[in-house]
Protein backbone atom coordinates (compact mmCIF):
# COMPACT_ATOMS: atom_id res chain seq x y z
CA UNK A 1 -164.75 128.20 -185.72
CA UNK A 2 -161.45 129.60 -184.33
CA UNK A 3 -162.54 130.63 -180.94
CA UNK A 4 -165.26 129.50 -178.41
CA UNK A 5 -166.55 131.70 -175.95
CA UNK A 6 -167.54 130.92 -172.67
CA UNK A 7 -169.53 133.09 -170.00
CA UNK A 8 -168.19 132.64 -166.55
CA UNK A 9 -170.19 133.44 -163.28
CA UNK A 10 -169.12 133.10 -159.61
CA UNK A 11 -171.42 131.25 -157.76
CA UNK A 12 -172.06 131.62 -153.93
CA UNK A 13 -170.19 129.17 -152.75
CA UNK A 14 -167.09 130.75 -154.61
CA UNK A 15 -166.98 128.32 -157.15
CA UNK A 16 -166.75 129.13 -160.91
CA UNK A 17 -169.05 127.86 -163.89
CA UNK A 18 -168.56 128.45 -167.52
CA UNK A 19 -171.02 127.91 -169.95
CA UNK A 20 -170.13 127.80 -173.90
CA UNK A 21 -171.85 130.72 -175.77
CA UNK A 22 -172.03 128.83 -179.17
CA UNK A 23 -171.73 124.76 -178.16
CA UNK A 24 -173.61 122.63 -175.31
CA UNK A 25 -170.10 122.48 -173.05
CA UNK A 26 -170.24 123.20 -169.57
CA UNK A 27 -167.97 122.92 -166.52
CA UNK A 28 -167.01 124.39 -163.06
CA UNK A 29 -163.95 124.85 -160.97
CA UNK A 30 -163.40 126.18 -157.57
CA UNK A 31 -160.78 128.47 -158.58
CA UNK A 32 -159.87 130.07 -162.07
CA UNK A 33 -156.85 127.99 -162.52
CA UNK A 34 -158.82 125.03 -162.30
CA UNK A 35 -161.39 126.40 -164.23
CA UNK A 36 -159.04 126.78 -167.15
CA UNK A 37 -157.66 123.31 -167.25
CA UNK A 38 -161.43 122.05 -166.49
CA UNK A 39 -162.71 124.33 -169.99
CA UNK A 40 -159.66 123.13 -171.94
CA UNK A 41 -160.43 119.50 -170.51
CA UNK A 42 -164.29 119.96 -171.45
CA UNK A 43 -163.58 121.52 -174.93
CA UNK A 44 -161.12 118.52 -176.28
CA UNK A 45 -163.84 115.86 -174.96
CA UNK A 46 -166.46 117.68 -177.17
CA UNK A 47 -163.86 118.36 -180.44
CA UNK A 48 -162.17 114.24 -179.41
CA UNK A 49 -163.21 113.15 -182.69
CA UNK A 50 -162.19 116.82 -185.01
CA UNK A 51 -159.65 119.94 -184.70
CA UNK A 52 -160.33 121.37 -181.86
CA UNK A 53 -160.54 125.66 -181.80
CA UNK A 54 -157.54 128.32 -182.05
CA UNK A 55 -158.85 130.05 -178.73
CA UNK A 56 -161.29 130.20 -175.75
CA UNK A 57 -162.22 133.29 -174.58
CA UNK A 58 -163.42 133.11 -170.72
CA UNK A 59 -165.89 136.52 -170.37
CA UNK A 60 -166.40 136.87 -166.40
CA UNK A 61 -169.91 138.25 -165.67
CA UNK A 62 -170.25 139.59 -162.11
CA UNK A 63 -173.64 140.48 -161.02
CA UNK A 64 -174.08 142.83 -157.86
CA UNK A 65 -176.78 143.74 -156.05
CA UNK A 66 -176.30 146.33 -152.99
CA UNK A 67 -178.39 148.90 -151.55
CA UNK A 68 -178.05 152.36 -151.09
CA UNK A 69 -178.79 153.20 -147.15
């Protein structure tokens, strides 16, 4: 596996939380420089013990609602 992916959603509060697409790792940040560090934090715990991957892709999703008045 050369690169994990992880989908990214903005909470409420403002936070960040990424959730790996093909492995159970998961982690949030309250801003997307500490969101980085906390995904490549989170990914070597889970690989401690083999290679870890070549990349991490972080895919934002942004989900808005508005109405049309």
């Amino acid at each position: 596996m050369n690169e994990l992916v992880f989908s990214v959603t903005l909470e409420e509060d403002g936070g960040f939380v990424a959730r790996c697409l093909q492995q159970p790792i998961f982690t949030e940040a309250d801003t997307w420089e500490a969101l980085r560090q906390a995904v490549v934090d989170a990914v070597r715990a889970w690989h401690f013990d083999r290679p870890v991957p070549d990349r991490v892709r972080l895919h934002l999703v942004r989900d808005e609602v508005f109405t049309l008045a």
